[in-house]
Structures are given as C-alpha cells and as structure tokens.
Protein backbone atom coordinates (compact mmCIF):
# COMPACT_ATOMS: atom_id res chain seq x y z
CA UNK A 1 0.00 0.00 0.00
CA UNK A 2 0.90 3.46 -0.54
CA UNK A 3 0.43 7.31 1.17
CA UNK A 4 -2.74 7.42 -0.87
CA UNK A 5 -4.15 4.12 0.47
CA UNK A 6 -3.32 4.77 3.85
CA UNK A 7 -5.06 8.05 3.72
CA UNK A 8 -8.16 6.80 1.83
CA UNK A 9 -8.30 4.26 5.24
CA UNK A 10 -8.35 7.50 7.47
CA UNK A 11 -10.83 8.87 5.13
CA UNK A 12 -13.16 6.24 5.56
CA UNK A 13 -12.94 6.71 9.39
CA UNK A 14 -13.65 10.92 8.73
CA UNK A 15 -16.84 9.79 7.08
CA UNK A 16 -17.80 7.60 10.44
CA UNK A 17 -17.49 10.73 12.57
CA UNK A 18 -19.53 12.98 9.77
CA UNK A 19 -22.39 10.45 9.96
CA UNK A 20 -22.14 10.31 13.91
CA UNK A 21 -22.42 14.70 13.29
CA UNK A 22 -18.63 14.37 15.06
CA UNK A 23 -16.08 16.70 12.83
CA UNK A 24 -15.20 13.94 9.83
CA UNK A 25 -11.22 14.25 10.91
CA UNK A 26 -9.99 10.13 10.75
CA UNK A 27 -6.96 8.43 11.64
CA UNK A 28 -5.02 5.38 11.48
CA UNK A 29 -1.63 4.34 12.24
CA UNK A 30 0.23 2.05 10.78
CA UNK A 31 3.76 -0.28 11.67
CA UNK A 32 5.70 -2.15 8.89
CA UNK A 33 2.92 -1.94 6.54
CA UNK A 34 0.14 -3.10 8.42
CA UNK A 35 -2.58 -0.97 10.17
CA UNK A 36 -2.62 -1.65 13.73
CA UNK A 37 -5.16 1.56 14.79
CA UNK A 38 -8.19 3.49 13.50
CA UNK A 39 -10.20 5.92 14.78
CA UNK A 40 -12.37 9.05 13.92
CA UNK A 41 -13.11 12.05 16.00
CA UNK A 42 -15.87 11.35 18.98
CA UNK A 43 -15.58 14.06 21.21
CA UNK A 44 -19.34 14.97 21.30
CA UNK A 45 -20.01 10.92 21.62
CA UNK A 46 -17.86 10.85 24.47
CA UNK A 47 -18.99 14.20 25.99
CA UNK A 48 -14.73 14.09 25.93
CA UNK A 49 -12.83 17.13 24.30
CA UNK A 50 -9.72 14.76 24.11
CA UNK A 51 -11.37 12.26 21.79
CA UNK A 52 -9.78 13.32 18.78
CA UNK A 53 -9.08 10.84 15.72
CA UNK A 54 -5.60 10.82 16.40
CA UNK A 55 -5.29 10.11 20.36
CA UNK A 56 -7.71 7.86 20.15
CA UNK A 57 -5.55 6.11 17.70
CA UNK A 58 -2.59 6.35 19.59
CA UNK A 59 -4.17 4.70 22.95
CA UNK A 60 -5.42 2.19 20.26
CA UNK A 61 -1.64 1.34 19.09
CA UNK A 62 -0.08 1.82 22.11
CA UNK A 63 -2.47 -0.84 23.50
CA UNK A 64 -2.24 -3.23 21.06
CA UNK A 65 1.96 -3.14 20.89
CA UNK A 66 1.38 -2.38 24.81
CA UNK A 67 4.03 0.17 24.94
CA UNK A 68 3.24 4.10 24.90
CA UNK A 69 6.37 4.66 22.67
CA UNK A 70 5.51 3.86 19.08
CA UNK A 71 8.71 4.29 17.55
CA UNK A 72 8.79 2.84 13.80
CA UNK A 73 4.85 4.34 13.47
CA UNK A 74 3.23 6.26 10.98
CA UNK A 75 0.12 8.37 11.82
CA UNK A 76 -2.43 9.08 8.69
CA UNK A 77 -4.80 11.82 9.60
CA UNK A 78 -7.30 13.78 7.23
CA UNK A 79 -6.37 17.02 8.97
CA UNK A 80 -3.25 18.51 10.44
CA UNK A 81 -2.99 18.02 13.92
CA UNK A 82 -4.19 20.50 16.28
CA UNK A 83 -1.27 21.14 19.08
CA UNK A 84 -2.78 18.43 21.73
CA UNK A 85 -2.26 15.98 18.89
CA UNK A 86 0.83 16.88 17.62
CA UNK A 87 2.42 17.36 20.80
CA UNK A 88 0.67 13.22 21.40
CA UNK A 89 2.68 12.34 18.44
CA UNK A 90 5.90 14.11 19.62
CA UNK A 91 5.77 12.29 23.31
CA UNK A 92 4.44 9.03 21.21
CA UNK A 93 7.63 8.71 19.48
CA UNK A 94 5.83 8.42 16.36
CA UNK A 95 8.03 8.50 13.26
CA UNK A 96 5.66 10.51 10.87
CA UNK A 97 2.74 12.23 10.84
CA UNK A 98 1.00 11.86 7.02
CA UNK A 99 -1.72 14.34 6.66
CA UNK A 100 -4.28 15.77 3.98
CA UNK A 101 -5.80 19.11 4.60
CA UNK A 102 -4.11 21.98 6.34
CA UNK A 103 -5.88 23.31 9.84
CA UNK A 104 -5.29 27.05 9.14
CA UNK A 105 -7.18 27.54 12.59
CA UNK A 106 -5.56 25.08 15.19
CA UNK A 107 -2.90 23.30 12.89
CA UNK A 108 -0.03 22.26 15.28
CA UNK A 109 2.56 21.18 12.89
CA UNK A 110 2.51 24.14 9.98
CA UNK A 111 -0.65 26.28 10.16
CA UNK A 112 -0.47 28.04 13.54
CA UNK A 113 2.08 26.21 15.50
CA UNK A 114 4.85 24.42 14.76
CA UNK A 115 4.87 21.30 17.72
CA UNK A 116 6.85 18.67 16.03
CA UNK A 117 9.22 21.00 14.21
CA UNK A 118 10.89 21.91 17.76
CA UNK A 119 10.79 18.33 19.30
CA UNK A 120 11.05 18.40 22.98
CA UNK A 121 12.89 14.92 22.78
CA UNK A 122 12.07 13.18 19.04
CA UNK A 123 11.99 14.39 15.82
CA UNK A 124 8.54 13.39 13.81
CA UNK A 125 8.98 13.76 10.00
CA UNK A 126 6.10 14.84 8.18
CA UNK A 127 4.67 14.72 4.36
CA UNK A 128 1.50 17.25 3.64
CA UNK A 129 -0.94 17.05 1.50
CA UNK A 130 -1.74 13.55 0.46
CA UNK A 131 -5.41 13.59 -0.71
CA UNK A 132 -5.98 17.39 0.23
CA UNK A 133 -8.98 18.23 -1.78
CA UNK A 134 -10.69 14.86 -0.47
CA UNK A 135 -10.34 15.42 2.91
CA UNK A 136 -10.50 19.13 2.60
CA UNK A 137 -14.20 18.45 0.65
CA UNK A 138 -15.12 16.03 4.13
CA UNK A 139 -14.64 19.46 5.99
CA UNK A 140 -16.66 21.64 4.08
CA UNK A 141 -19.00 19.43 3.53
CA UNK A 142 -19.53 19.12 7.72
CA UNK A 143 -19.28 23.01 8.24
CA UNK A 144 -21.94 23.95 4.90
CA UNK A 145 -24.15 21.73 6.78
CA UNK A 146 -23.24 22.99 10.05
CA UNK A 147 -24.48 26.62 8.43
CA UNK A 148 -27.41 25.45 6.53
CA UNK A 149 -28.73 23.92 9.87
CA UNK A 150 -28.18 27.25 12.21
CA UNK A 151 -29.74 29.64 9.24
C-alpha cells in the first residue's frame, strides 16, 4: 500500500465521525505496513474534548503493541494536527505524521504552530498534502451543513 491508500483508510474513518455529526477528521496508524489503529473524531459521543481521531488512535496502538512509545509508526490523519495531537505524536515517538488538509485555525505542525518542528525529545517527519482536496471536501462538507442547519 501506498500514502494514498493509507489516507483513503483515514478517510473512511472521517466519514464515520460525519455520519455520527462528530467533525469527519480520521486516523489510522500504521507499523511495517500493516494498520494496527483506527479511529475518527468522537468528542461529542464521548462528551470528551480529548477524543480526537488521532489520540484515540494512539491509545489504540499503544495498547495493542502495549508500549506508549511507538517508535517505527506512521500516523495518517485527514487534517493537520491541532497542538494536543501533535504534541501526542511528539511524546508518542511516532516517526511521521501523514496528513491531507491543512488546519489554518488550530494546525499544530505548519498552520499556527509548529509542535513537532521543535521536538522536545524526538523528531517526527512529516509529508503534507496527500489527498488534500478529499479530505478538505469532508470538511466543508460538515461546516456547509453545520451553516445550513443554524440559518
């Protein structure tokens, strides 16, 4: 499999979270070409503001390899990070962070912050924009309803 696979995987999680009316951000991450966690954003499910895609995903892999260090991982998310996920994937160990769409509001790797470009103790390498105008169209898609609904 490929970036474009991966993120199609993650994609299909987004769409979970914009049937459940959650923000359609998805996640999965994935060690020596197998995906070992997925996960889509359930913070109003959960009544839990830290029940993004991506640490949900973590505690998923970190569960399953039952270590909280994923070194050798690769997170796939829809969206850029906000900071409380990048700065997950920083203390993670992860070894990249794959993502679609930029966050120009709350991204925490290029948009507004820049988390795992000044590692506190690993570096996280990162590749943008695989499948932006898919996972970009997932987002506008949940905010034009979103709108349409509060008009």
């Amino acid at each position: 499999m490929n970036h474009y696979d991966y993120m199609s995987l993650a994609m299909q999680e987004a769409k979970k979270a914009l049937t459940s009316r959650e923000i359609p951000i998805g996640a999965i991450i994935v060690l020596h070409d197998s995906v070992i966690a997925a996960a889509h954003n359930q913070c109003e499910n959960r009544s839990d503001p830290t029940a993004h895609a991506e640490i949900l995903a973590i505690k998923k892999a970190s569960a399953i390899l039952g270590n909280w260090r994923l070194t050798g991982c690769s997170l796939y998310v829809t969206i850029e990070p906000c900071p409380m996920c990048a700065g997950a994937a920083v203390n993670a160990h992860l070894s990249s962070i794959i993502y679609g769409a930029p966050n120009p509001w709350y991204g925490g790797i290029d948009s507004k912050f820049r988390i795992v470009q000044n590692p506190f103790n690993h570096a996280v390498s990162v590749i943008r924009g695989v499948c932006q105008s898919e996972c970009q169209q997932l987002m506008d898609e949940f905010f034009d309803d979103k709108r349409h609904l509060s008009m």
